[in-house]
Structure formats: C-alpha cells, structure tokens
N, C-alpha and C. Protein backbone atom coordinates (compact mmCIF):
# COMPACT_ATOMS: atom_id res chain seq x y z
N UNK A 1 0.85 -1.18 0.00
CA UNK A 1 0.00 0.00 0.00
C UNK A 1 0.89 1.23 0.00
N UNK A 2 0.42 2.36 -0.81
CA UNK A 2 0.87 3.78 -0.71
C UNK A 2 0.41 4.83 -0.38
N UNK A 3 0.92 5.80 0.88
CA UNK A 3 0.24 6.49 1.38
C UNK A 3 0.98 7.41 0.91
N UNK A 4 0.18 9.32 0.44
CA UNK A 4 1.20 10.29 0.19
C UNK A 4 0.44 11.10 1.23
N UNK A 5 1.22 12.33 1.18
CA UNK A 5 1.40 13.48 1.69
C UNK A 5 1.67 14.43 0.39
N UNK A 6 0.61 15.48 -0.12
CA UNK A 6 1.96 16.85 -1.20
C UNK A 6 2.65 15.97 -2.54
N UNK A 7 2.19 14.73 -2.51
CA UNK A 7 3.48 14.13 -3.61
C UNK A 7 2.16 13.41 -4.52
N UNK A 8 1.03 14.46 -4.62
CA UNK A 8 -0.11 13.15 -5.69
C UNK A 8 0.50 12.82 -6.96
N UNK A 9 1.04 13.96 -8.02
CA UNK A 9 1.17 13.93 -8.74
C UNK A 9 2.25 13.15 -9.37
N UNK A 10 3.56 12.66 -8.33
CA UNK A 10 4.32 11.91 -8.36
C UNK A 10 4.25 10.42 -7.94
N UNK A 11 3.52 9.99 -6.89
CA UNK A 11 2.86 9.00 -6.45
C UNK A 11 2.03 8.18 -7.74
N UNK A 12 1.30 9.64 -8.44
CA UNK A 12 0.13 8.43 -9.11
C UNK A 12 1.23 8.24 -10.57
N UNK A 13 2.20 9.26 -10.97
CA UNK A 13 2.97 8.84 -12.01
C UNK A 13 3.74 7.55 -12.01
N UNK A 14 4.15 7.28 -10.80
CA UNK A 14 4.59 6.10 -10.13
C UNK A 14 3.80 4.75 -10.31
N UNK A 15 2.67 5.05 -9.65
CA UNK A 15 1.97 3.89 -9.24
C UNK A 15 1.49 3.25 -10.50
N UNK A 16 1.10 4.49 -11.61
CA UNK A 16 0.25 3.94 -13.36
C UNK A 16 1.28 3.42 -13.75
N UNK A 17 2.62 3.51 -13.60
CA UNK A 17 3.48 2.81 -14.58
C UNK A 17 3.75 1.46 -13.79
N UNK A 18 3.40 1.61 -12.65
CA UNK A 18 3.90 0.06 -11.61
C UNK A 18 3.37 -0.26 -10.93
N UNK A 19 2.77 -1.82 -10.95
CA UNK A 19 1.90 -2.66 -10.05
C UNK A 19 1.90 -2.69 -8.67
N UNK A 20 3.60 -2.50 -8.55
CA UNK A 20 3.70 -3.05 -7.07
C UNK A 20 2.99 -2.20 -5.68
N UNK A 21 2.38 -1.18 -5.96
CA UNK A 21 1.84 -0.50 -5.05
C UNK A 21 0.45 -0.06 -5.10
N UNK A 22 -0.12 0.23 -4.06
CA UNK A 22 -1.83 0.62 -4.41
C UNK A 22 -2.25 1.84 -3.82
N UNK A 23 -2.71 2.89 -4.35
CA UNK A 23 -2.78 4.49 -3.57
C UNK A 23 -4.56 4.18 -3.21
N UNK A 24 -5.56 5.30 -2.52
CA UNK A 24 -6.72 4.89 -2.40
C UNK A 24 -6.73 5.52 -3.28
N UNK A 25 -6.53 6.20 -4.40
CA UNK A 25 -6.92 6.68 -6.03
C UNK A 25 -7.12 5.55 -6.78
N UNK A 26 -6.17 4.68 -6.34
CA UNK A 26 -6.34 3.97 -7.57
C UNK A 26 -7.33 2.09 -7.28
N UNK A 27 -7.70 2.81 -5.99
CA UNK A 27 -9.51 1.35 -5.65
C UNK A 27 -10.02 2.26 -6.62
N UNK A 28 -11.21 1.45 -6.95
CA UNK A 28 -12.48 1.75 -7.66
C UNK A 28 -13.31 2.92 -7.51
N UNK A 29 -13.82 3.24 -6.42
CA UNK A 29 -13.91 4.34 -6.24
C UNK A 29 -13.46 5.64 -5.49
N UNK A 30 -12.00 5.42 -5.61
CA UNK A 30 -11.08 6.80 -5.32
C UNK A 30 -10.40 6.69 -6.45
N UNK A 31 -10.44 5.98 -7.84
CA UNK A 31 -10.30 6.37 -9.12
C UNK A 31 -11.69 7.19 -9.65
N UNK A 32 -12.97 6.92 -9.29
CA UNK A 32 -13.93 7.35 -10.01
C UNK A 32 -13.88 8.84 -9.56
N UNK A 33 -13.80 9.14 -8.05
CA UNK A 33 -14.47 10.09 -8.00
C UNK A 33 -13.38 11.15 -7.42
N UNK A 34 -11.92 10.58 -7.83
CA UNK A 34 -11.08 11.70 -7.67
C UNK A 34 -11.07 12.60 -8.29
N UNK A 35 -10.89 13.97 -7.84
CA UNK A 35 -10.56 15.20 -8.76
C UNK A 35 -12.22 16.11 -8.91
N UNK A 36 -13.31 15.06 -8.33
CA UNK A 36 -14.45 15.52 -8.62
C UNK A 36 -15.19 16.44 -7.65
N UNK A 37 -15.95 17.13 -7.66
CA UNK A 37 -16.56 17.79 -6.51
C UNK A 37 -18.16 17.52 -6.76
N UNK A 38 -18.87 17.69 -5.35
CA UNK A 38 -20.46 17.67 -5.47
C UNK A 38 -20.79 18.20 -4.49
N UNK A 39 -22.14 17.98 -4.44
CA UNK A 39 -23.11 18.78 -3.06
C UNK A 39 -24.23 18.54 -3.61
N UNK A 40 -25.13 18.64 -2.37
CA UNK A 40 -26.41 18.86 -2.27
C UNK A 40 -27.31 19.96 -1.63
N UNK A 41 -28.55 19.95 -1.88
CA UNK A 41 -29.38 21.36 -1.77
C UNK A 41 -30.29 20.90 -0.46
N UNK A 42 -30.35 21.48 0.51
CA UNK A 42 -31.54 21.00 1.16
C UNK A 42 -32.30 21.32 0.69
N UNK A 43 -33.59 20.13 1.03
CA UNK A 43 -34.98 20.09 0.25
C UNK A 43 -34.98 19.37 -0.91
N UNK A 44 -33.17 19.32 -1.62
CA UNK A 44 -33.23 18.75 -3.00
C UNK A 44 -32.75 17.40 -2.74
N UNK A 45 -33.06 16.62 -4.06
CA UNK A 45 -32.46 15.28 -4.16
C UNK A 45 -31.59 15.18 -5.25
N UNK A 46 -31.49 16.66 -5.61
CA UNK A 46 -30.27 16.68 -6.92
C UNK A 46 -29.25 16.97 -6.27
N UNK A 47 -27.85 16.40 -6.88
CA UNK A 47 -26.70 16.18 -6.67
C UNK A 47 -26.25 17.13 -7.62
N UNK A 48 -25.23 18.18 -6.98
CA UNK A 48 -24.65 19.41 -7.91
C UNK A 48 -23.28 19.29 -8.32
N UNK A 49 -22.66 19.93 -9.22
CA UNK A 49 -21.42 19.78 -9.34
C UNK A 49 -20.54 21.41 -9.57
N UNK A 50 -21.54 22.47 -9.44
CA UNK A 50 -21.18 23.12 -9.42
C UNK A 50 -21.79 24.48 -8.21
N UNK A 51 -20.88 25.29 -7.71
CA UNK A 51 -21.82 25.88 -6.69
C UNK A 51 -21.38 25.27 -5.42
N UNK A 52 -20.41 24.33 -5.29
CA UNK A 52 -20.55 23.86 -4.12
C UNK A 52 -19.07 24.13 -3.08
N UNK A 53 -18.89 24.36 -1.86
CA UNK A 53 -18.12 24.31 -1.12
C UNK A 53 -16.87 24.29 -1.47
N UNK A 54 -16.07 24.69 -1.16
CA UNK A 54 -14.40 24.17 -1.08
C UNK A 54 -13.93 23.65 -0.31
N UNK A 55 -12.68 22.85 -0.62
CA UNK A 55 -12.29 22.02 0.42
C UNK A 55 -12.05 22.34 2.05
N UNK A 56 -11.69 23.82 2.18
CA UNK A 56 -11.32 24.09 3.39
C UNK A 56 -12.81 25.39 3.74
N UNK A 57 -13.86 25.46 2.69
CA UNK A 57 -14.74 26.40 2.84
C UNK A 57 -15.74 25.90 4.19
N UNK A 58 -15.84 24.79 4.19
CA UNK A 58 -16.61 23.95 5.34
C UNK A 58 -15.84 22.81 5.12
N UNK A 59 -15.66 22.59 6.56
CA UNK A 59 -15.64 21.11 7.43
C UNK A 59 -15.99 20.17 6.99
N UNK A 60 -16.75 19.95 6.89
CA UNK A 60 -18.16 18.51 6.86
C UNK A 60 -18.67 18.98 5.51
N UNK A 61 -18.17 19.48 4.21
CA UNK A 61 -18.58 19.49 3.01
C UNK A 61 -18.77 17.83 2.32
N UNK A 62 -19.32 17.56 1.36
CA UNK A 62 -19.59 16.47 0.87
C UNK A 62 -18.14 15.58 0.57
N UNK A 63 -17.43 16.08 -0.22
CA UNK A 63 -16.51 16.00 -0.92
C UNK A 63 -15.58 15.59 0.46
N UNK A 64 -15.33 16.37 0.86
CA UNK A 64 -13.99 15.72 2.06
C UNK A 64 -14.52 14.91 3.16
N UNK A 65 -16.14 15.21 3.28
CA UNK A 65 -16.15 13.92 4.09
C UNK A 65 -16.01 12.60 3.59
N UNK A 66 -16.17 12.21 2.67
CA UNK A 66 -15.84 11.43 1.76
C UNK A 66 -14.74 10.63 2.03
N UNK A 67 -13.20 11.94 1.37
CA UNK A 67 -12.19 11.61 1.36
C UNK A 67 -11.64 11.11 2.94
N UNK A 68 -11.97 12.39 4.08
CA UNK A 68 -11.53 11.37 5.16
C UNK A 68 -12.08 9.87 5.79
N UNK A 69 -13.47 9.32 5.16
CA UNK A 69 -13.77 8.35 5.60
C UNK A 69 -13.22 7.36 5.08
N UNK A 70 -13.22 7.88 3.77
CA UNK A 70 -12.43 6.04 2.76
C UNK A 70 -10.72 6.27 2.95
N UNK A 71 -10.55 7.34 3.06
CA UNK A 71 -9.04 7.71 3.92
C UNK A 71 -8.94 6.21 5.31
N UNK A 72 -9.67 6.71 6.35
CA UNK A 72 -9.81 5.78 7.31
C UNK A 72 -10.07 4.71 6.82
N UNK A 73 -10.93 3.77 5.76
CA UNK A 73 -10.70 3.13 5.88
C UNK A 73 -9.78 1.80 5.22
N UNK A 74 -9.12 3.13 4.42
CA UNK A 74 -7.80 2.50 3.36
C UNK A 74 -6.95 2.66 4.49
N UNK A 75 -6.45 2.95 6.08
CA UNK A 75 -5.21 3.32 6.83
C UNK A 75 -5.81 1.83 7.59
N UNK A 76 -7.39 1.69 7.75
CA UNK A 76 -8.01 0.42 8.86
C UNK A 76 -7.46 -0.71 7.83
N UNK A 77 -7.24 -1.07 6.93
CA UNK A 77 -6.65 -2.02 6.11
C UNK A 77 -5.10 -2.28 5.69
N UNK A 78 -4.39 -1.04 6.56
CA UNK A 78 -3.20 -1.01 6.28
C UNK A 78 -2.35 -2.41 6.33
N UNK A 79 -1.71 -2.99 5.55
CA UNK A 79 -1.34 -3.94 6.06
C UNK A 79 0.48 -4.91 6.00
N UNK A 80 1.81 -5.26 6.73
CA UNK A 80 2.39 -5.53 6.13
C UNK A 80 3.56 -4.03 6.24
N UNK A 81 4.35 -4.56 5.03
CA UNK A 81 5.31 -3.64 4.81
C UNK A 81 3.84 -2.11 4.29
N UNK A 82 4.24 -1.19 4.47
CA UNK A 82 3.60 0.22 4.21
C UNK A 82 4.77 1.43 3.75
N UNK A 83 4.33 1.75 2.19
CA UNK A 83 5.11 2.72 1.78
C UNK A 83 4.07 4.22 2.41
N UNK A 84 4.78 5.40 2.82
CA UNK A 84 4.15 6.78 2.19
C UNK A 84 5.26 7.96 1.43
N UNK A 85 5.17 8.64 0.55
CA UNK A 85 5.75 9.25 -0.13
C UNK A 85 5.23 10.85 0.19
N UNK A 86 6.57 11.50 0.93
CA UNK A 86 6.30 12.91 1.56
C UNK A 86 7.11 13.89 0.67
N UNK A 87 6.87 14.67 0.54
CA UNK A 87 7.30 16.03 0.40
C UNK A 87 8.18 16.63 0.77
N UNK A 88 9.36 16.13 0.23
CA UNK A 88 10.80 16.74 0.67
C UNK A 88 11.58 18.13 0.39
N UNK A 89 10.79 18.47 -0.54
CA UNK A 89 10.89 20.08 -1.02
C UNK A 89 10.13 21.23 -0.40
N UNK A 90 9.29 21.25 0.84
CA UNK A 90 8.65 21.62 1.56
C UNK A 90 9.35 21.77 2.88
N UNK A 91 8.88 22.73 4.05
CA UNK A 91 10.22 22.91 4.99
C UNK A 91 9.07 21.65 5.79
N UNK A 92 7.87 21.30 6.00
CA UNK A 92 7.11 20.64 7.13
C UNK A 92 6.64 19.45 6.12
N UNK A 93 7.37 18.39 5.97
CA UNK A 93 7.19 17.29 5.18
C UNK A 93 5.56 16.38 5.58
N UNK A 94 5.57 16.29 6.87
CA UNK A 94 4.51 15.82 7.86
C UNK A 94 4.05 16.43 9.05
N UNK A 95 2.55 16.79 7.97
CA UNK A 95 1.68 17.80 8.75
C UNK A 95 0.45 16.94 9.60
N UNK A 96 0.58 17.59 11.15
CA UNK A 96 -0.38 16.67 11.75
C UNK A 96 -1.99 16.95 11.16
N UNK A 97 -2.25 18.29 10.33
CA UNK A 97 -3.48 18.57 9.88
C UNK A 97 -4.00 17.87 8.58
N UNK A 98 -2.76 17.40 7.76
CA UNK A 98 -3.19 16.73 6.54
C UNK A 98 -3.95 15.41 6.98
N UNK A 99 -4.38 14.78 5.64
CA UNK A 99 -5.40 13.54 5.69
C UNK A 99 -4.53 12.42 6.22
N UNK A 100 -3.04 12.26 6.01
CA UNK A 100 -2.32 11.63 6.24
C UNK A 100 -1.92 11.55 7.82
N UNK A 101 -1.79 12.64 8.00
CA UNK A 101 -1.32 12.81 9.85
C UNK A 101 -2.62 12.66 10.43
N UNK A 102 -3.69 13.38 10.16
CA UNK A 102 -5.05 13.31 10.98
C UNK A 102 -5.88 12.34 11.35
N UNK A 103 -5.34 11.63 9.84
CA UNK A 103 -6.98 10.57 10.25
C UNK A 103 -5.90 9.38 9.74
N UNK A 104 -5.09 9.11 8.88
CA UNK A 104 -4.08 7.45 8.11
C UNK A 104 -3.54 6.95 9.24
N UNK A 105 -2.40 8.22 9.59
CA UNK A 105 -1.45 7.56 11.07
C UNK A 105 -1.67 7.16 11.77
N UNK A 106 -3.41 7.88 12.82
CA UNK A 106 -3.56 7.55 14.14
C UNK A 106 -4.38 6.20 13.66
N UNK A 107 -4.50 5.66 12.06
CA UNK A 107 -5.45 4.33 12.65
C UNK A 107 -4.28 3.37 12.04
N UNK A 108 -3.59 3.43 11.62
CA UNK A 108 -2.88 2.61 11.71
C UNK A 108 -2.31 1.61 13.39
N UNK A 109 -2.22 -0.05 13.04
CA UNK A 109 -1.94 -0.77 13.85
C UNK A 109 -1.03 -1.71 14.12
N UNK A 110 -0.07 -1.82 14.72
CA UNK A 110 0.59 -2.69 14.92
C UNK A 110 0.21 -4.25 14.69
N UNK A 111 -1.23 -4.55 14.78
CA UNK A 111 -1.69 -5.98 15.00
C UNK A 111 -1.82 -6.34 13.35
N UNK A 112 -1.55 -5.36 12.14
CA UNK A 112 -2.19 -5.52 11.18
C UNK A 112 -0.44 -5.08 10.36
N UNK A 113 -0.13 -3.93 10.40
CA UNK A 113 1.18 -3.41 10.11
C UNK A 113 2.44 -3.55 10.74
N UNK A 114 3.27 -4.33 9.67
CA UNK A 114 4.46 -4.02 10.43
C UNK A 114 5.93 -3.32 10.53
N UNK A 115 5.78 -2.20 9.22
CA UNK A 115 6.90 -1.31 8.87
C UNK A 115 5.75 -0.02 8.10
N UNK A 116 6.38 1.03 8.93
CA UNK A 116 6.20 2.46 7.34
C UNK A 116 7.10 3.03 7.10
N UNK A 117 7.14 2.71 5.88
CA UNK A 117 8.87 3.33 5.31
C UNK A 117 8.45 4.44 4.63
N UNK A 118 8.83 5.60 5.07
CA UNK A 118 8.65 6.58 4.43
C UNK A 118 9.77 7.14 3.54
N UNK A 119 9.17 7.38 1.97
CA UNK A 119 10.16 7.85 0.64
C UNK A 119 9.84 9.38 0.71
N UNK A 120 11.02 10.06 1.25
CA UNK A 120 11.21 11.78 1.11
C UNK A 120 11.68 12.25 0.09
N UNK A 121 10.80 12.90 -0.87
CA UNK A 121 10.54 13.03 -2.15
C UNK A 121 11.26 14.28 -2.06
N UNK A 122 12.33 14.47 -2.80
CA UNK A 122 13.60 15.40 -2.71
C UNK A 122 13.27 16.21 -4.18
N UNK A 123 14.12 17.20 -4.35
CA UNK A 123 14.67 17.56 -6.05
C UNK A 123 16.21 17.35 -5.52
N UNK A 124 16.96 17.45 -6.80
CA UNK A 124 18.30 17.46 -6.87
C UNK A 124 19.04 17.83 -6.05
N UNK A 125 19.33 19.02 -5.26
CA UNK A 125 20.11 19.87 -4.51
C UNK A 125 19.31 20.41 -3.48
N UNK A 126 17.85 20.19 -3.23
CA UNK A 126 17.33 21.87 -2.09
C UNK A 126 16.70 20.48 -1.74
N UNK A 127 15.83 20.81 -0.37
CA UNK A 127 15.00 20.27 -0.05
C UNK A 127 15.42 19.80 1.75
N UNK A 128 14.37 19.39 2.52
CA UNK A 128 14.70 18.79 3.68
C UNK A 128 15.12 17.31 3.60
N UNK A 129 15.75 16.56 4.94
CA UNK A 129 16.12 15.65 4.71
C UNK A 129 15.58 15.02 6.01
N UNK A 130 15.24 13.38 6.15
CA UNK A 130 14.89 12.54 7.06
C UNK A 130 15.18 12.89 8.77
N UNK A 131 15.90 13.87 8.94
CA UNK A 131 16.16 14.41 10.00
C UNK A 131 15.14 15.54 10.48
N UNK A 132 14.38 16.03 9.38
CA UNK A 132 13.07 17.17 9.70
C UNK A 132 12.49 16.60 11.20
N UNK A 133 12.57 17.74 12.00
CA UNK A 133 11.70 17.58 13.21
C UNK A 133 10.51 17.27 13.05
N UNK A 134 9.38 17.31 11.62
CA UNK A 134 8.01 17.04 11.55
C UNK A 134 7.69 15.56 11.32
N UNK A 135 9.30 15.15 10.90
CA UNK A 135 9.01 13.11 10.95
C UNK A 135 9.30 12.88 11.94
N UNK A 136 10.08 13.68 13.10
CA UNK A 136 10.39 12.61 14.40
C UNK A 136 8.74 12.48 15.08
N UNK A 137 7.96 13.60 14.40
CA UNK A 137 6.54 13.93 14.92
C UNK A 137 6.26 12.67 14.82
N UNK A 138 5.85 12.02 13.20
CA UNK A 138 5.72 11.32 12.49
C UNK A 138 5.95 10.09 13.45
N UNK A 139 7.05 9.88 13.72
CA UNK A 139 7.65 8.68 14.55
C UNK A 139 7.16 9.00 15.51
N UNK A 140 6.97 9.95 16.55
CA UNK A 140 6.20 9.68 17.80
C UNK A 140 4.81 9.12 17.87
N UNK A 141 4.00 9.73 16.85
CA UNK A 141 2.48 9.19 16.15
C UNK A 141 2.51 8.10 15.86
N UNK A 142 2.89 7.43 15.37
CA UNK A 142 3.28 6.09 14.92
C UNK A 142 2.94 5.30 16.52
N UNK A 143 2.34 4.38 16.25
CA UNK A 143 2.55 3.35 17.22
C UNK A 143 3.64 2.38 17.43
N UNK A 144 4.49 2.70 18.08
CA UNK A 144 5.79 2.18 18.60
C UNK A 144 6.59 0.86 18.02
N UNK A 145 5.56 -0.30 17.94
CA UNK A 145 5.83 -1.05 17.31
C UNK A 145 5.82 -1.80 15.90
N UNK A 146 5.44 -0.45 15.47
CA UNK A 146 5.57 -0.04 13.59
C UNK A 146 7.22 0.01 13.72
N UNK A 147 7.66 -0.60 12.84
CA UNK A 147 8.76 -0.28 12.27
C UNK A 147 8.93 1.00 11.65
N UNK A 148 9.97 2.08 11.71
CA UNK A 148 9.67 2.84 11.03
C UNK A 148 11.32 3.48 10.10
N UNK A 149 10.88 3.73 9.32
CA UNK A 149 12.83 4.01 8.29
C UNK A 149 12.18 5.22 7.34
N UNK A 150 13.00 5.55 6.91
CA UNK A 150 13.02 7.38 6.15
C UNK A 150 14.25 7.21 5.30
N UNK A 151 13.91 7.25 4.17
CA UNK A 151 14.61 7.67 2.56
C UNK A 151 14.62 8.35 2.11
N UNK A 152 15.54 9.48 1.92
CA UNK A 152 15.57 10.71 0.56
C UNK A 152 15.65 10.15 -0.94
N UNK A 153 14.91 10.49 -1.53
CA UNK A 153 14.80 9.79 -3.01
C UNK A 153 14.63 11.45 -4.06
N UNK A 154 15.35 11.38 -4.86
CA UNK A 154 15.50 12.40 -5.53
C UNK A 154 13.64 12.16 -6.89
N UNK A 155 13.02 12.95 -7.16
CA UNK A 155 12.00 12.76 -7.53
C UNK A 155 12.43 12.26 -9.14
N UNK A 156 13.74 12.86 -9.66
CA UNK A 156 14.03 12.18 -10.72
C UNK A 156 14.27 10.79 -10.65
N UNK A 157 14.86 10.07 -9.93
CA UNK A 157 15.13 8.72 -9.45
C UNK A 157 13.51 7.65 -9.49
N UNK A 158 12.84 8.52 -8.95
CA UNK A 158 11.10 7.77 -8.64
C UNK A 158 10.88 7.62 -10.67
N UNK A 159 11.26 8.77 -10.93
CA UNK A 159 10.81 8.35 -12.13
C UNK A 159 11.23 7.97 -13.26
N UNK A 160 12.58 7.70 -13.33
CA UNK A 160 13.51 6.73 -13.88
C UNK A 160 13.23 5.20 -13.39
N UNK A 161 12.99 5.08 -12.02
CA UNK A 161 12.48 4.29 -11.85
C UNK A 161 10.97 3.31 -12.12
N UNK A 162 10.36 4.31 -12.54
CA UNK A 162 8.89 4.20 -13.36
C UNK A 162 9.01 4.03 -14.47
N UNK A 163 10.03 4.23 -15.28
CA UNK A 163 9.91 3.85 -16.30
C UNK A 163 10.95 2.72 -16.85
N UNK A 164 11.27 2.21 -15.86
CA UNK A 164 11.96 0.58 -15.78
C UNK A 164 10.86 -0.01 -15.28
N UNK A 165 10.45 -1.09 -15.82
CA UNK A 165 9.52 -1.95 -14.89
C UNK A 165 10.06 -3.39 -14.83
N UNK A 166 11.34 -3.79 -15.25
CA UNK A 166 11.66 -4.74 -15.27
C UNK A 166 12.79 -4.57 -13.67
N UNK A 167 13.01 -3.23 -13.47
CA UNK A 167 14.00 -3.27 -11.78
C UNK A 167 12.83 -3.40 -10.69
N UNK A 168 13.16 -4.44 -10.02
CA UNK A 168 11.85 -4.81 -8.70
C UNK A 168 11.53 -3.61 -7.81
N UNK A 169 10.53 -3.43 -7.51
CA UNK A 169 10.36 -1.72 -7.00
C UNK A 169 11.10 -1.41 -5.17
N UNK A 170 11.49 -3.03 -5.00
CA UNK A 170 12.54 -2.36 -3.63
C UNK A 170 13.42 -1.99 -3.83
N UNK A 171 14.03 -1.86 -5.34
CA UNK A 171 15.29 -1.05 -5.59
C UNK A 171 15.31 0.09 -6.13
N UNK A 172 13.94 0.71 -6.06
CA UNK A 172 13.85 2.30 -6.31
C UNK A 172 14.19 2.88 -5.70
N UNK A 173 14.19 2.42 -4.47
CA UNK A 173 15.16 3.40 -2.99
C UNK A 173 15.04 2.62 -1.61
C-alpha cells in the first residue's frame, strides 16, 4: 500500500506505470471520484457539481467527508510492509493537519502493520532531509511497534524508476 502526503502527482505517475503498489486513487472508487466535486441542496435530491463548497470552505462538506472516511478506511486495512511518499521540497514534510497525519497515522496498527517506510521526495540539490523535526513527529504518532525508516529519493530517481519496470520496485530506494 501507498500512502502520500503533497506528492499526488508523483505517487500516481509512479503507481500507473507500476503494479507493485496501491494508492486509495487507484480502488475503484477513489479512481472514479477523484478530482471531482459535489453537493447537495436542502430540500433537493439533486446532486450538484457546481456551486458547491471548497475544500477548506466547510468542514463537513460532501466532498472531504468522503475523502476522510475512505481515507480511514484504506489506513483500517493497512497492512504488512507500508510505503508513504512525503514532500521533501517543503520545509514541514509531515503535517499533523493533513489527511495523512489526521486521520491514516492515528489508525494505523501494529496488529495488522508491520513497517512504514517513508520515501522523502527530494529535487536534486534543495530540499529537507529525514532528519526534519516534523518526521520525528511522524515517529512519535506512529505506534511504537511499527517499524519505522526514512529515505531521501531524488523525484528524478522515482521516475527513472517508473519507467523501468523490469528493476523490482525495492530497488527504487
């Protein structure tokens, strides 16, 4: 399984060219209804697509309640080795407010998971490195007996690596 943080656009370039991992974009319906927005009218039984909320305009909008529930319950299925791919070009790689820190981390379980290796999605020369005070966060959140390891991976590398599919994907980093 693949969890991101800030890195969709690299994650899903990743994941379409290679089997070995599964984002909740790419179940059935967090492929259908990614990227989409809706709402409803009280009084109505029509479903809108335009007119409606923004993500941070309300709380409890249609659309993100959504995302944090099947969020939860793609983190309640976590299982095994666990990749997430963070944002290494950013000074706060792991934010306790994102979907990832808020609602993935705290349900993750030891009885079900037993490593999250997190890939710190770098550029060439700038960027933070596995030492960021917002992953030791990361590691305190974590339930203790998660395994836990941190990789700088240059974002060119992820995708050199995507476009080999014959190198096994534990040697992307």
């Amino acid at each position: 399984m693949m969890f991101w943080s800030k890195t969709k656009d690299v994650v899903h370039e990743f994941t379409e060219k290679r089997d070995c991992f599964v984002t909740l974009e790419d179940t059935l319906l967090g492929f259908v209804l990614d990227g989409l927005t809706w709402c409803g009218d009280e009084g109505s039984s029509e479903t809108f697509t335009t007119g409606c909320p923004g993500w941070s305009d309300c709380e409890n909008n249609p659309v993100r309640s959504f995302w944090n529930r099947v969020s939860a319950a793609f983190a309640d299925i976590a299982c095994g080795d666990v990749t997430a791919m963070l944002n290494g070009s950013i000074a706060i790689p792991f934010s306790p407010t994102s979907i990832f820190g808020s609602i993935e981390v705290k349900r993750f379980t030891s009885t079900k998971m037993k490593s999250l290796n997190v890939v710190l999605v770098t550029q060439e020369k700038d960027g933070t490195n596995c030492t960021n005070a917002s992953l030791k966060d990361l590691r305190q959140e974590l339930d203790p007996r998660i395994k836990y390891s941190c990789k700088e991976v240059t974002e060119s590398q992820i995708q050199d690596c995507s476009s080999h599919p014959e190198k096994p994907c534990g040697a992307c980093w």
